[in-house]
PDB file of N, CA and C in Angstrom:
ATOM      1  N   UNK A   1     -25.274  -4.114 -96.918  1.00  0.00           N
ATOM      2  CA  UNK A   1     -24.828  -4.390 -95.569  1.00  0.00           C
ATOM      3  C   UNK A   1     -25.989  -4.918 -94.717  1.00  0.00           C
ATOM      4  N   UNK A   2     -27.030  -4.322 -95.080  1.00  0.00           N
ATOM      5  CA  UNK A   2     -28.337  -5.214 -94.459  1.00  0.00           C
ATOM      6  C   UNK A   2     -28.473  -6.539 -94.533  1.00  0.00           C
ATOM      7  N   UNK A   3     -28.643  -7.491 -95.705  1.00  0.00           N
ATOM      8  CA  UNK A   3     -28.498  -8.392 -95.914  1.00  0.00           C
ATOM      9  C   UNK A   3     -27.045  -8.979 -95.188  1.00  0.00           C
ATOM     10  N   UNK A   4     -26.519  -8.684 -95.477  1.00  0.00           N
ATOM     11  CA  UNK A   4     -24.955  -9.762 -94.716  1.00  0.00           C
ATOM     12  C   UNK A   4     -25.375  -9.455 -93.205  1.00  0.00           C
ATOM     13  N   UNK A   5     -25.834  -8.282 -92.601  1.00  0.00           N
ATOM     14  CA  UNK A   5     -26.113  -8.454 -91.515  1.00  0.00           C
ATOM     15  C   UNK A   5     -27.188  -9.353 -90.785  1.00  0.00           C
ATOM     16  N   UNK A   6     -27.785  -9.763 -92.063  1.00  0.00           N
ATOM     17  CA  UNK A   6     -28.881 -10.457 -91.815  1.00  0.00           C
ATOM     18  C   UNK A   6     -28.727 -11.717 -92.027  1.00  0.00           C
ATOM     19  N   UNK A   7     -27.737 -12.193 -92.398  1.00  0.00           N
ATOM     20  CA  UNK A   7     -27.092 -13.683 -92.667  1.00  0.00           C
ATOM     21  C   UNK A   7     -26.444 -13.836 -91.420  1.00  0.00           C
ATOM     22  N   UNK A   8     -25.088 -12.704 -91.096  1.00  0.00           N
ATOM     23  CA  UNK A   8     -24.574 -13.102 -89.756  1.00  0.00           C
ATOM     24  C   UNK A   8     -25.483 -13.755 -88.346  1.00  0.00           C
ATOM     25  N   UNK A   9     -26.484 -13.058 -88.189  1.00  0.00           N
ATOM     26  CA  UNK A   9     -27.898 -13.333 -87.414  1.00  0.00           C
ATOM     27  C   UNK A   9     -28.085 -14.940 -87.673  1.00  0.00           C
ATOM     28  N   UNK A  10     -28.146 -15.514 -88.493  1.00  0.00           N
ATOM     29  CA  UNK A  10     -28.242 -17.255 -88.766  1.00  0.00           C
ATOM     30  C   UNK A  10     -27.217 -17.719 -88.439  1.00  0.00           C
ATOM     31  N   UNK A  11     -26.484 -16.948 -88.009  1.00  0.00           N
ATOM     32  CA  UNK A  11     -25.194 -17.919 -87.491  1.00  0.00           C
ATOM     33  C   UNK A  11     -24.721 -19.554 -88.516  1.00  0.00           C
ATOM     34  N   UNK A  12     -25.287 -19.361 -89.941  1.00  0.00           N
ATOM     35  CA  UNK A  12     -24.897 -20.418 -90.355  1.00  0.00           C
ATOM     36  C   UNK A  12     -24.065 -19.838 -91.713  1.00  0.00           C
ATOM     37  N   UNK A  13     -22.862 -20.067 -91.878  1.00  0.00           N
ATOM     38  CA  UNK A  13     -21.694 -19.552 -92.704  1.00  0.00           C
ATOM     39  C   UNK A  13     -22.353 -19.911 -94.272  1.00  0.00           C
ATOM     40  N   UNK A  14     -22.802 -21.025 -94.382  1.00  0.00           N
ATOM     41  CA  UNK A  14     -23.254 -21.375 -95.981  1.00  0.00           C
ATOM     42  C   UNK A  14     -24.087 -20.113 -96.587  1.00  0.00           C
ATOM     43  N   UNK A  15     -24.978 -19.039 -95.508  1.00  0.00           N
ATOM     44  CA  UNK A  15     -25.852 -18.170 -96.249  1.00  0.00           C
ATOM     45  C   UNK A  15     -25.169 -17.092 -95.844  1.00  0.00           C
ATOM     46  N   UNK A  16     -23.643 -17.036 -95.500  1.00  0.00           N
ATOM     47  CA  UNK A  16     -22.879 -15.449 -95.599  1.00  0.00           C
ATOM     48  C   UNK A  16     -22.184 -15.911 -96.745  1.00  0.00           C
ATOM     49  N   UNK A  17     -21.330 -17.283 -96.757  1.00  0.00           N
ATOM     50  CA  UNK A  17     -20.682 -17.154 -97.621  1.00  0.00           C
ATOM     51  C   UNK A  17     -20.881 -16.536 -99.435  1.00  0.00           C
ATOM     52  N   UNK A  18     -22.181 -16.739 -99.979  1.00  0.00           N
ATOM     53  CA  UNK A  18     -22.087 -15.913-101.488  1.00  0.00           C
ATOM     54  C   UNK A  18     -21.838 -14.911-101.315  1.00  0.00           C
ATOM     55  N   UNK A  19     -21.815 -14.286-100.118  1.00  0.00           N
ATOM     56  CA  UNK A  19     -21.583 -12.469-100.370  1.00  0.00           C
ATOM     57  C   UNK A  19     -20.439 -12.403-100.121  1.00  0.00           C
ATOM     58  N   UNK A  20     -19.085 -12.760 -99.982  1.00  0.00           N
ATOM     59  CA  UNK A  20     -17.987 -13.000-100.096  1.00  0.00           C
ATOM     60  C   UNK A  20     -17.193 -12.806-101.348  1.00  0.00           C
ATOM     61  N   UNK A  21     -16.145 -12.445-101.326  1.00  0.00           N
ATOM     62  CA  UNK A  21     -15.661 -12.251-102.735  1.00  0.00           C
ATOM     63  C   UNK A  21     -14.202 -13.790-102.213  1.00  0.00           C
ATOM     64  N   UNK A  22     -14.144 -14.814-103.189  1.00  0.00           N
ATOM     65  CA  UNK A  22     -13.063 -15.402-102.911  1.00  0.00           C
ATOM     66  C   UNK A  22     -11.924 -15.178-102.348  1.00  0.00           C
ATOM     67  N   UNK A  23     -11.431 -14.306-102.749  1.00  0.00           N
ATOM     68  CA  UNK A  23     -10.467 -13.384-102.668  1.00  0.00           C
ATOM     69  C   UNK A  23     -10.931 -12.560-101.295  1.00  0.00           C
ATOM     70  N   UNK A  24     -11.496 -12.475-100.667  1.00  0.00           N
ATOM     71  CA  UNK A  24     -12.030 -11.862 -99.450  1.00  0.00           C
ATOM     72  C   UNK A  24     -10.909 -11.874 -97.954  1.00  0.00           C
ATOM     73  N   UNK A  25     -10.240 -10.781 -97.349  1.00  0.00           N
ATOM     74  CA  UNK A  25      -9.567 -10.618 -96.262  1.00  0.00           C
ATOM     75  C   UNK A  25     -10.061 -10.285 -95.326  1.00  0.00           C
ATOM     76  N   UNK A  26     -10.137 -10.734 -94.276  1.00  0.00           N
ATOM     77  CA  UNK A  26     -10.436 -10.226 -92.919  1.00  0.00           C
ATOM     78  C   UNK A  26      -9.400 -10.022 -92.284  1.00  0.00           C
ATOM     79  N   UNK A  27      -9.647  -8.682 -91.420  1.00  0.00           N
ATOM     80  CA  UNK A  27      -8.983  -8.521 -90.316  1.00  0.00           C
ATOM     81  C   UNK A  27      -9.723  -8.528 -88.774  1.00  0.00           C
ATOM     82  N   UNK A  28      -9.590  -8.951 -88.361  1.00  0.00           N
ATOM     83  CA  UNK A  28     -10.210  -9.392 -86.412  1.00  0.00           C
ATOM     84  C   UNK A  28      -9.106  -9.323 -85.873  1.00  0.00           C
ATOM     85  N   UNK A  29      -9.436  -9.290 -84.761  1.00  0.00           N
ATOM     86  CA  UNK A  29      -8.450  -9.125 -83.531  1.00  0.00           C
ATOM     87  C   UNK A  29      -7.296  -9.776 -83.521  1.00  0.00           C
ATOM     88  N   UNK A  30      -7.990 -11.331 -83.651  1.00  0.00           N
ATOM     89  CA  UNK A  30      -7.166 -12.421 -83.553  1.00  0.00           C
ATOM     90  C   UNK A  30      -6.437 -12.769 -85.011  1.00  0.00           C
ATOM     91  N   UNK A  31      -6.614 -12.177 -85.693  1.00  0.00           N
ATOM     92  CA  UNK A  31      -5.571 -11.734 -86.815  1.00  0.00           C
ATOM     93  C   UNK A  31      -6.686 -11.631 -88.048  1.00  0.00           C
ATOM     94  N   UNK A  32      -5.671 -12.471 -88.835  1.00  0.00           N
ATOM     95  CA  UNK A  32      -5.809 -12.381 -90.772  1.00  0.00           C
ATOM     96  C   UNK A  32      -6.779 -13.302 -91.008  1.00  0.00           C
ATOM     97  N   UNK A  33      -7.329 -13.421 -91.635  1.00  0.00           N
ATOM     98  CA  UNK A  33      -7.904 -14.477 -92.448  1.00  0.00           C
ATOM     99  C   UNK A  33      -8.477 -14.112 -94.175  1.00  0.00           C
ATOM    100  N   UNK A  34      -7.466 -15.071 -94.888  1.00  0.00           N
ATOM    101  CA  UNK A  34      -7.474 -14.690 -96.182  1.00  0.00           C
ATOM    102  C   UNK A  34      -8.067 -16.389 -96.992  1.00  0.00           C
ATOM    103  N   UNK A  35      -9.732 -15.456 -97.871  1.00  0.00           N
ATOM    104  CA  UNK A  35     -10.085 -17.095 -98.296  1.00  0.00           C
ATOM    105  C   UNK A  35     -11.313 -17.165 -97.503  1.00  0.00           C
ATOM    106  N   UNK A  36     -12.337 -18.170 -98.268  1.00  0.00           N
ATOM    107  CA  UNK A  36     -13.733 -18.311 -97.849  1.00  0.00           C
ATOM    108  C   UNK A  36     -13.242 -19.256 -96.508  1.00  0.00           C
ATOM    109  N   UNK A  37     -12.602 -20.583 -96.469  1.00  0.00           N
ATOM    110  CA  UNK A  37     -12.244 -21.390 -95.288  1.00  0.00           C
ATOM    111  C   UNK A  37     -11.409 -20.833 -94.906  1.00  0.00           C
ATOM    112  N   UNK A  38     -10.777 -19.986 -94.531  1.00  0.00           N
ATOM    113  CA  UNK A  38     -10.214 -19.278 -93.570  1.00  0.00           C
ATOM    114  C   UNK A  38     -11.321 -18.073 -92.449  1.00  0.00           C
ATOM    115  N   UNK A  39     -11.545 -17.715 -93.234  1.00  0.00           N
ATOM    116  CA  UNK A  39     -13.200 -16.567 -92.880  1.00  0.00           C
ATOM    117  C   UNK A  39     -13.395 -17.902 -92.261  1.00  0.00           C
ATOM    118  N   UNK A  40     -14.077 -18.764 -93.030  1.00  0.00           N
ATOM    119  CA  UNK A  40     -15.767 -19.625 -92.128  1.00  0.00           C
ATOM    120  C   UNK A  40     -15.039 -20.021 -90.625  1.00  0.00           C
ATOM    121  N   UNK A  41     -13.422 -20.478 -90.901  1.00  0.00           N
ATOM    122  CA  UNK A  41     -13.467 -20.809 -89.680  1.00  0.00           C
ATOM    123  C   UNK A  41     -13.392 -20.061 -88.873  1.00  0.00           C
ATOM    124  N   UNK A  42     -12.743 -18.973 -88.667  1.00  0.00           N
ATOM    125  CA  UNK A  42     -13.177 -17.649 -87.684  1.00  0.00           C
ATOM    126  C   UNK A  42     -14.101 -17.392 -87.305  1.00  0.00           C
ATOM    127  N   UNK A  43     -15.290 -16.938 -88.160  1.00  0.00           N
ATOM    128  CA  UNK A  43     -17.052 -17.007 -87.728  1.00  0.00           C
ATOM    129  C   UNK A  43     -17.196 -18.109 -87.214  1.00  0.00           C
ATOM    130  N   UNK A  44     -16.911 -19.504 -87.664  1.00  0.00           N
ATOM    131  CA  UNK A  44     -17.332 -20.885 -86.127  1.00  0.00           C
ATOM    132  C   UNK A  44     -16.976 -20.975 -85.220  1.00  0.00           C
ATOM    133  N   UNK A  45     -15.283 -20.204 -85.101  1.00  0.00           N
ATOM    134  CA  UNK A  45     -15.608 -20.190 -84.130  1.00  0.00           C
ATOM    135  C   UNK A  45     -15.653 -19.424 -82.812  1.00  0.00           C
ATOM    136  N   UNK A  46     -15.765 -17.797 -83.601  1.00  0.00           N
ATOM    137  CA  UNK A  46     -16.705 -17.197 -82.397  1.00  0.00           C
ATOM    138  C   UNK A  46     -17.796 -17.668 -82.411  1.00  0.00           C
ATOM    139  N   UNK A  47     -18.520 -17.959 -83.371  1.00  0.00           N
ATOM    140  CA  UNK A  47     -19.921 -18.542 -83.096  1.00  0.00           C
ATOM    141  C   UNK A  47     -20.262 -19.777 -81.720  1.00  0.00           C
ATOM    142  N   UNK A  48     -19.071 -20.382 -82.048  1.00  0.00           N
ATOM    143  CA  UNK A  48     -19.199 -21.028 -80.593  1.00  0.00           C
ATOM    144  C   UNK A  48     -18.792 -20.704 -79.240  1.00  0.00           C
ATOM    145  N   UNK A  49     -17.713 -20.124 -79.344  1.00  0.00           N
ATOM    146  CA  UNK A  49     -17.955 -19.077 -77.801  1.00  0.00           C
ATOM    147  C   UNK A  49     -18.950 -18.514 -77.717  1.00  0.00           C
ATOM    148  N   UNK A  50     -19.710 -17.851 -78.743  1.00  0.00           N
ATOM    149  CA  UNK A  50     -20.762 -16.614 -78.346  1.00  0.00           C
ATOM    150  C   UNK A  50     -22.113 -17.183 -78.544  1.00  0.00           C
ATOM    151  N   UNK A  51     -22.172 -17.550 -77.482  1.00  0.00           N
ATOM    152  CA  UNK A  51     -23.860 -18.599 -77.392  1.00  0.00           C
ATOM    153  C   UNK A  51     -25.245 -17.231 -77.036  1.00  0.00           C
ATOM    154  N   UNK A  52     -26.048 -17.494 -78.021  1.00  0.00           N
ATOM    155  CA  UNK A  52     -27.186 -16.645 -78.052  1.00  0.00           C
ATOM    156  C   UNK A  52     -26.707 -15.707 -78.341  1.00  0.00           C
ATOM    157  N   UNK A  53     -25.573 -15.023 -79.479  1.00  0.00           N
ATOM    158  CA  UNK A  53     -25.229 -13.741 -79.712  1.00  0.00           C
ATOM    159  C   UNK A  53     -26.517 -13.151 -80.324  1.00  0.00           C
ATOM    160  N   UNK A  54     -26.911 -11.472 -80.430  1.00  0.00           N
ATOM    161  CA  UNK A  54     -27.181 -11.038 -81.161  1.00  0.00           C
ATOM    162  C   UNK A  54     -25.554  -9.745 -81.443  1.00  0.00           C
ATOM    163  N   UNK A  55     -25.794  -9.372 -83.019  1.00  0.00           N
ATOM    164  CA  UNK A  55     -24.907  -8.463 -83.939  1.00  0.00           C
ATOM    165  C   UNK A  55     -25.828  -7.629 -84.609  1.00  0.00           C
ATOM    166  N   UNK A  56     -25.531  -6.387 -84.391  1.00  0.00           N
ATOM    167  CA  UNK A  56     -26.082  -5.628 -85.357  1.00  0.00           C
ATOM    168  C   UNK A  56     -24.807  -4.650 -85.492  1.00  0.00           C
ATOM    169  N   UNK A  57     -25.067  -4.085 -86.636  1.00  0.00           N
ATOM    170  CA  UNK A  57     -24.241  -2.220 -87.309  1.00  0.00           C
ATOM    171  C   UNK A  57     -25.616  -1.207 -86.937  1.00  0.00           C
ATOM    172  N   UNK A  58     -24.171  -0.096 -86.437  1.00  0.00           N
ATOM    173  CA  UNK A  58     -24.711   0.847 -86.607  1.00  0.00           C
ATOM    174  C   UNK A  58     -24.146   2.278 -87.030  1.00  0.00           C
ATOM    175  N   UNK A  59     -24.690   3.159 -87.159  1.00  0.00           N
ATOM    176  CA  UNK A  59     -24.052   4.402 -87.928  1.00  0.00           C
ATOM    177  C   UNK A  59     -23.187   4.277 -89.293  1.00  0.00           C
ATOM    178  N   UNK A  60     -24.088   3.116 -90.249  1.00  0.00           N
ATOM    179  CA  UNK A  60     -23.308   3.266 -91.649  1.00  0.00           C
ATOM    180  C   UNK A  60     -22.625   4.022 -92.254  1.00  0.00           C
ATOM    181  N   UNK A  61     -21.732   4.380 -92.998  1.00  0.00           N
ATOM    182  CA  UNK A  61     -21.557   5.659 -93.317  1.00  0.00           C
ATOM    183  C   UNK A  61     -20.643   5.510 -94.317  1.00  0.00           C
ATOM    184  N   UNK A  62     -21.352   5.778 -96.003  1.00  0.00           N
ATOM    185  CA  UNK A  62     -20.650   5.147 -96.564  1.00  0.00           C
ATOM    186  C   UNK A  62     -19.792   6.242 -97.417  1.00  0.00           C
ATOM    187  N   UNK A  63     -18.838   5.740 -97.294  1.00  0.00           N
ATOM    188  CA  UNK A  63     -17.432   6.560 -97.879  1.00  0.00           C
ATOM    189  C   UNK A  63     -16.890   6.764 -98.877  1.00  0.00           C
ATOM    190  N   UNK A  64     -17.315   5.819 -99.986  1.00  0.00           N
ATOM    191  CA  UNK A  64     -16.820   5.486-101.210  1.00  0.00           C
ATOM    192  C   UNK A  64     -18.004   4.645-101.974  1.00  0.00           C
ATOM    193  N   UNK A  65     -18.577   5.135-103.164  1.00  0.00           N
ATOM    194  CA  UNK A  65     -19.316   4.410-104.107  1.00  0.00           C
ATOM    195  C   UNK A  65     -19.299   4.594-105.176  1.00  0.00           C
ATOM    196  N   UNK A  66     -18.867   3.619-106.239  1.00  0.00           N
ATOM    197  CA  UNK A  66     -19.031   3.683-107.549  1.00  0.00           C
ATOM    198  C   UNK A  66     -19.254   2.508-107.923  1.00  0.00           C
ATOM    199  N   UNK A  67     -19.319   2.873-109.614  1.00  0.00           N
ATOM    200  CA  UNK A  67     -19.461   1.763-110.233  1.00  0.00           C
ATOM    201  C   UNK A  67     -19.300  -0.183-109.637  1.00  0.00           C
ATOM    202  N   UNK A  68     -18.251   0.109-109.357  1.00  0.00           N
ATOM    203  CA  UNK A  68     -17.508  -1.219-109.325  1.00  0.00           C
ATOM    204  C   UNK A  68     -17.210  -1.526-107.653  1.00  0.00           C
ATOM    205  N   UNK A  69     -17.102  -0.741-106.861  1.00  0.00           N
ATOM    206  CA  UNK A  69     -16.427  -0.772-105.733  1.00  0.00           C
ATOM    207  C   UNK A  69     -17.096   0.513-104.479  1.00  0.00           C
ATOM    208  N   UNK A  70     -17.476  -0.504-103.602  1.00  0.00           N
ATOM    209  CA  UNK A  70     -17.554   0.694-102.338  1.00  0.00           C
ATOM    210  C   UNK A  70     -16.981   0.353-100.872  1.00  0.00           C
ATOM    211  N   UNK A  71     -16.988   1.267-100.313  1.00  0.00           N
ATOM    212  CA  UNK A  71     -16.767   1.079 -98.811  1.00  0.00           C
ATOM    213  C   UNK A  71     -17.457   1.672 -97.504  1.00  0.00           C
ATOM    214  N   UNK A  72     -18.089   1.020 -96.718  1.00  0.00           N
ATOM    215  CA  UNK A  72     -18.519   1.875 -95.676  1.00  0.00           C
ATOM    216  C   UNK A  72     -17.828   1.911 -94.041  1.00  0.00           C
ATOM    217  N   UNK A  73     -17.939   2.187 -93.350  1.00  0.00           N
ATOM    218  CA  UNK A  73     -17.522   2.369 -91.861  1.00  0.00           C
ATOM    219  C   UNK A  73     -19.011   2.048 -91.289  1.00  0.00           C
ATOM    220  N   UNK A  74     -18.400   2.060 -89.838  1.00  0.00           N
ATOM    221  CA  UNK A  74     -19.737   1.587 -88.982  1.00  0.00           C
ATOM    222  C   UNK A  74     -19.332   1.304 -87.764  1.00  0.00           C
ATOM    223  N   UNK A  75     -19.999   1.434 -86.637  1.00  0.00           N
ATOM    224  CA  UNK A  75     -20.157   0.612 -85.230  1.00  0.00           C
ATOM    225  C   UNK A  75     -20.718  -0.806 -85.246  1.00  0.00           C
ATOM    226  N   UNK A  76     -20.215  -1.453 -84.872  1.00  0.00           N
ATOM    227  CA  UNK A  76     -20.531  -2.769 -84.324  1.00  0.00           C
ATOM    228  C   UNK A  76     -21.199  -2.743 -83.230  1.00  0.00           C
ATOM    229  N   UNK A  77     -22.059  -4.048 -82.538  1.00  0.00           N
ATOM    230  CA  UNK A  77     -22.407  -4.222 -81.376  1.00  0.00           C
ATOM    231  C   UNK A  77     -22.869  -5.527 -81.447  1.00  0.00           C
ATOM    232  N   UNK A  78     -22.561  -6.036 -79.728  1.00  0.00           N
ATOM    233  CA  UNK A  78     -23.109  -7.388 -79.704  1.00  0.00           C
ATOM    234  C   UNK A  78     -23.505  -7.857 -78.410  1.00  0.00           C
ATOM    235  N   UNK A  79     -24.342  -8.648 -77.980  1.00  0.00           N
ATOM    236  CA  UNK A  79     -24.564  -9.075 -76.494  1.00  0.00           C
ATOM    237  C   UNK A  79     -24.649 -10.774 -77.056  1.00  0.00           C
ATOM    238  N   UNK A  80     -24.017 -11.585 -75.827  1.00  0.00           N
ATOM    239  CA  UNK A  80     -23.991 -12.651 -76.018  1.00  0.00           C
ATOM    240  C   UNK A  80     -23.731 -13.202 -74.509  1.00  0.00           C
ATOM    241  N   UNK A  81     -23.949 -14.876 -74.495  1.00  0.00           N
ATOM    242  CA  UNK A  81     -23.078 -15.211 -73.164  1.00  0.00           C
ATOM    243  C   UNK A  81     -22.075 -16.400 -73.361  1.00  0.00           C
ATOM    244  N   UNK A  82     -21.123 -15.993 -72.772  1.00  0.00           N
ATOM    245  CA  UNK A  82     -19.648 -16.388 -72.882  1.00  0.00           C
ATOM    246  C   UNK A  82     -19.499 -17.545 -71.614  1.00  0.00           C
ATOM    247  N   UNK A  83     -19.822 -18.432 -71.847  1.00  0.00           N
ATOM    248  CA  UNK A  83     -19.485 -19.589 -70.735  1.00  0.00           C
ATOM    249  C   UNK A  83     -20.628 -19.505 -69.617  1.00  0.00           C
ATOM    250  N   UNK A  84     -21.659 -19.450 -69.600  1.00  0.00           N
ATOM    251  CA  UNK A  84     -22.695 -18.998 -69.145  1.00  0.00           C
ATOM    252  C   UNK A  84     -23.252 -17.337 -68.963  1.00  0.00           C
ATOM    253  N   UNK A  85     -22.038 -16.657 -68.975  1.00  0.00           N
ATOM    254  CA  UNK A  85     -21.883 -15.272 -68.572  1.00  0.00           C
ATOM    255  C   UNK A  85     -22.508 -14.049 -69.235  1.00  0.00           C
ATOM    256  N   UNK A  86     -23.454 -13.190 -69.031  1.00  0.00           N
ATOM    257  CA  UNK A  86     -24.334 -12.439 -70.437  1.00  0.00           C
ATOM    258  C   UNK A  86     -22.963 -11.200 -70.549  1.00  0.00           C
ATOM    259  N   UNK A  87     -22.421 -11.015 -71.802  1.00  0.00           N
ATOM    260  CA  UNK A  87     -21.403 -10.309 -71.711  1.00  0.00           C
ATOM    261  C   UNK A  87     -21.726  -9.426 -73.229  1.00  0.00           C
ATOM    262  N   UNK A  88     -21.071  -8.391 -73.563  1.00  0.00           N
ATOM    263  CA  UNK A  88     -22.016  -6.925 -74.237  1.00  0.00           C
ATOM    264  C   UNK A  88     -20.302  -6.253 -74.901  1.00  0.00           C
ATOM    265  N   UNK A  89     -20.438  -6.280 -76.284  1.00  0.00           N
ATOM    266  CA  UNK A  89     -19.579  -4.997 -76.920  1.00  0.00           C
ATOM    267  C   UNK A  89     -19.174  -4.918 -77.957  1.00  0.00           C
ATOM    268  N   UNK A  90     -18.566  -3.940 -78.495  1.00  0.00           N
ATOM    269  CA  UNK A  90     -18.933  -2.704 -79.311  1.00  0.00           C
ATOM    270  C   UNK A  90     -17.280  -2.788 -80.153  1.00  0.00           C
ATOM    271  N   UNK A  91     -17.516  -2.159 -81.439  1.00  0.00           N
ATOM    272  CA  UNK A  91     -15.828  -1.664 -81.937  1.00  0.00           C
ATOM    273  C   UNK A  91     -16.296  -1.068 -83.149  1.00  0.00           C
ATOM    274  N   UNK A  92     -15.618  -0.442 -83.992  1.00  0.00           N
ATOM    275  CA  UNK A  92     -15.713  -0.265 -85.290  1.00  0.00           C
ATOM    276  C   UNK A  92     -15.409  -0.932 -86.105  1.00  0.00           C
ATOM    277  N   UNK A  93     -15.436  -0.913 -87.714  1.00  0.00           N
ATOM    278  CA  UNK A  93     -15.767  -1.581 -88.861  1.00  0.00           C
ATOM    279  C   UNK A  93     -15.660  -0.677 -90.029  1.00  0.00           C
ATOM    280  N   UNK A  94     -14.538  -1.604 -90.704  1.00  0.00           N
ATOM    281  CA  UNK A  94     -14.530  -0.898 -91.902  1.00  0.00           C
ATOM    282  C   UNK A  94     -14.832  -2.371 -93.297  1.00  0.00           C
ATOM    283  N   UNK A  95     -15.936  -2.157 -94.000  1.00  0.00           N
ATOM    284  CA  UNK A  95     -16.083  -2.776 -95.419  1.00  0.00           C
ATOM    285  C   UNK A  95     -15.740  -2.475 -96.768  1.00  0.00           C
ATOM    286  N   UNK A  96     -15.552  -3.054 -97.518  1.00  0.00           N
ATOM    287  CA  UNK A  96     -14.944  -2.570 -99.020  1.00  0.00           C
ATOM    288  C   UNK A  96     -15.642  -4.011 -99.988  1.00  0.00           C
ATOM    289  N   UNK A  97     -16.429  -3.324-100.959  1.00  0.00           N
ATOM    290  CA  UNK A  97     -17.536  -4.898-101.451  1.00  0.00           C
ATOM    291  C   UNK A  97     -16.867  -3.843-102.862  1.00  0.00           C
ATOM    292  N   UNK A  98     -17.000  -4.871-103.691  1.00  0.00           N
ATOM    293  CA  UNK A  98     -16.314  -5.250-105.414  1.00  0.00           C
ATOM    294  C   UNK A  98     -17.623  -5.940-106.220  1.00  0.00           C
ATOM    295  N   UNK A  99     -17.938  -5.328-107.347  1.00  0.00           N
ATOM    296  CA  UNK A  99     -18.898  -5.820-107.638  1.00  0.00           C
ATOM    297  C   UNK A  99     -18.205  -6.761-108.774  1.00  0.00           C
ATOM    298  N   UNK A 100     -18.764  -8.801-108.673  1.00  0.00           N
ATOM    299  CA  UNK A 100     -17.954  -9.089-109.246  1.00  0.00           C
ATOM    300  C   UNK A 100     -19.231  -9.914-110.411  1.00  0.00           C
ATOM    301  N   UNK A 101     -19.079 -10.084-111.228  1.00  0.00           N
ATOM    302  CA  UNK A 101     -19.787 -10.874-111.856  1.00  0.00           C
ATOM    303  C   UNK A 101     -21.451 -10.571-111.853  1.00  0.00           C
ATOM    304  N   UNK A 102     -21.431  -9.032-111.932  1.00  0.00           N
ATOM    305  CA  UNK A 102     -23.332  -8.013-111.578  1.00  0.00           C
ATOM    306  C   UNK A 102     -23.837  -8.076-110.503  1.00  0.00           C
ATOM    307  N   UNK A 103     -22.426  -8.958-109.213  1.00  0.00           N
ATOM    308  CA  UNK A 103     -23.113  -9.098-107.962  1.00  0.00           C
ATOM    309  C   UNK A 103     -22.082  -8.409-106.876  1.00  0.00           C
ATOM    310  N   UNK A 104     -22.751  -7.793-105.710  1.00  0.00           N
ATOM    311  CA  UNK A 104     -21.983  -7.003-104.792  1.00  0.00           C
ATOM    312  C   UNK A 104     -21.156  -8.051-103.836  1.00  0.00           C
ATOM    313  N   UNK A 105     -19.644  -8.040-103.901  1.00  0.00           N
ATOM    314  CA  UNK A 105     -19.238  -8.855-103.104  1.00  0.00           C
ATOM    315  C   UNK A 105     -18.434  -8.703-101.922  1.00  0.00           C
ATOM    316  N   UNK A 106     -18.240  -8.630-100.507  1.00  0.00           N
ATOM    317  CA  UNK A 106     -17.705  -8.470 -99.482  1.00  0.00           C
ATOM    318  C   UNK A 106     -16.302  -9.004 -99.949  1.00  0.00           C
ATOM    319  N   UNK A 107     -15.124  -7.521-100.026  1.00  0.00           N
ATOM    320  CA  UNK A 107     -13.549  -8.403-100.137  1.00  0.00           C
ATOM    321  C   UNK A 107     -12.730  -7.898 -99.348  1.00  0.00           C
ATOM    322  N   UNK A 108     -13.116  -7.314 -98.541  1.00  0.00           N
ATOM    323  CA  UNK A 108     -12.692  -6.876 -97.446  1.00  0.00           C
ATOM    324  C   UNK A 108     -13.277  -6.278 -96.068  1.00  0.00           C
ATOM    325  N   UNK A 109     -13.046  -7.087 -94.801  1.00  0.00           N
ATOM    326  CA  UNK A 109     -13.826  -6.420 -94.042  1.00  0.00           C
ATOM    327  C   UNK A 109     -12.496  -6.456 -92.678  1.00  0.00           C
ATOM    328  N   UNK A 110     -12.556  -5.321 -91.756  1.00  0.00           N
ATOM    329  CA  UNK A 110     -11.679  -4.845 -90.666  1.00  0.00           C
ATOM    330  C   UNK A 110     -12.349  -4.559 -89.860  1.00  0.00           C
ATOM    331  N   UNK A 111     -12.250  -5.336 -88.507  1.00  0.00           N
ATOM    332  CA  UNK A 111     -13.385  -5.045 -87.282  1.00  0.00           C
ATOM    333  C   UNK A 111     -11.904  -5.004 -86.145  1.00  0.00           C
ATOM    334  N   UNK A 112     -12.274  -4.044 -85.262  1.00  0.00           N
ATOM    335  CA  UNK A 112     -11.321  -3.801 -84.197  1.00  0.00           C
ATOM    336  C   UNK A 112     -12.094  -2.779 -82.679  1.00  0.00           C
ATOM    337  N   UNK A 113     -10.875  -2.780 -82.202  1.00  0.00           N
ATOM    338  CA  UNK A 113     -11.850  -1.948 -81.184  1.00  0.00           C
ATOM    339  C   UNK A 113     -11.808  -0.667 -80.939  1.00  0.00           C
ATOM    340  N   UNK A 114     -12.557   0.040 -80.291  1.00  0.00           N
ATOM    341  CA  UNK A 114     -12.115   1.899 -80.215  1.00  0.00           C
ATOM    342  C   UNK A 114     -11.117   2.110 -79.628  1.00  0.00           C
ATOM    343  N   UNK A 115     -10.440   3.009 -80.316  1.00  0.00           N
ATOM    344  CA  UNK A 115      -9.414   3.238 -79.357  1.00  0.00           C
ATOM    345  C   UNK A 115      -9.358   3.880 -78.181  1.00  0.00           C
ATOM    346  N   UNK A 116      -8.310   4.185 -77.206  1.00  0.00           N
ATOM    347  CA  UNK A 116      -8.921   4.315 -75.291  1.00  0.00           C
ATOM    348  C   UNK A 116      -8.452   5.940 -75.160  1.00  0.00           C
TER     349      UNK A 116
END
């Protein structure tokens, strides 16, 4: 999770995408996205609303590990500015990576917000 967090930070999709599993689902707010070009385009384009984002995780916490398959939870966070505007926040996160071919691959990831 370090590393992918550390790709998201480049804001450039070509060095998140290997950690992807083809087969990879997202869930975001703004819905589904199933498939590497489905993902990239979602990340472009918050990436372009969110000018000067920084993203980090926090409170990993991983739930499931074996052989083949794990999952962790986590906090999100982000500050960015939105149309000039410096704007700031937060949700949880759930991951599930498949190890496919001796390599760890992101095939599922669910980001949403806390509930009120």
């Amino acid at each position: 999770m370090k590393l992918y967090e550390a790709k998201l930070a480049g804001r450039r999709f070509d060095e998140v995408a290997p950690l992807l599993s083809a087969e990879a689902v997202f869930w975001f707010t703004d819905g589904t996205h199933r498939g590497i070009d489905a993902i990239r385009a979602a990340f472009e384009d918050t990436w372009r609303t969110l000018q000067n984002e920084v993203y980090w995780l926090e409170d990993v916490d991983w739930i499931a590990v074996g052989d083949t398959a794990a999952s962790c939870t986590y906090r999100f966070r982000w500050t960015a500015d939105i149309d000039g505007t410096a704007c700031a926040g937060e949700g949880r996160g759930t991951t599930v990576l498949r190890k496919e071919g001796g390599e760890w691959k992101i095939v599922h990831e669910h980001l949403s917000r806390f509930p009120k």
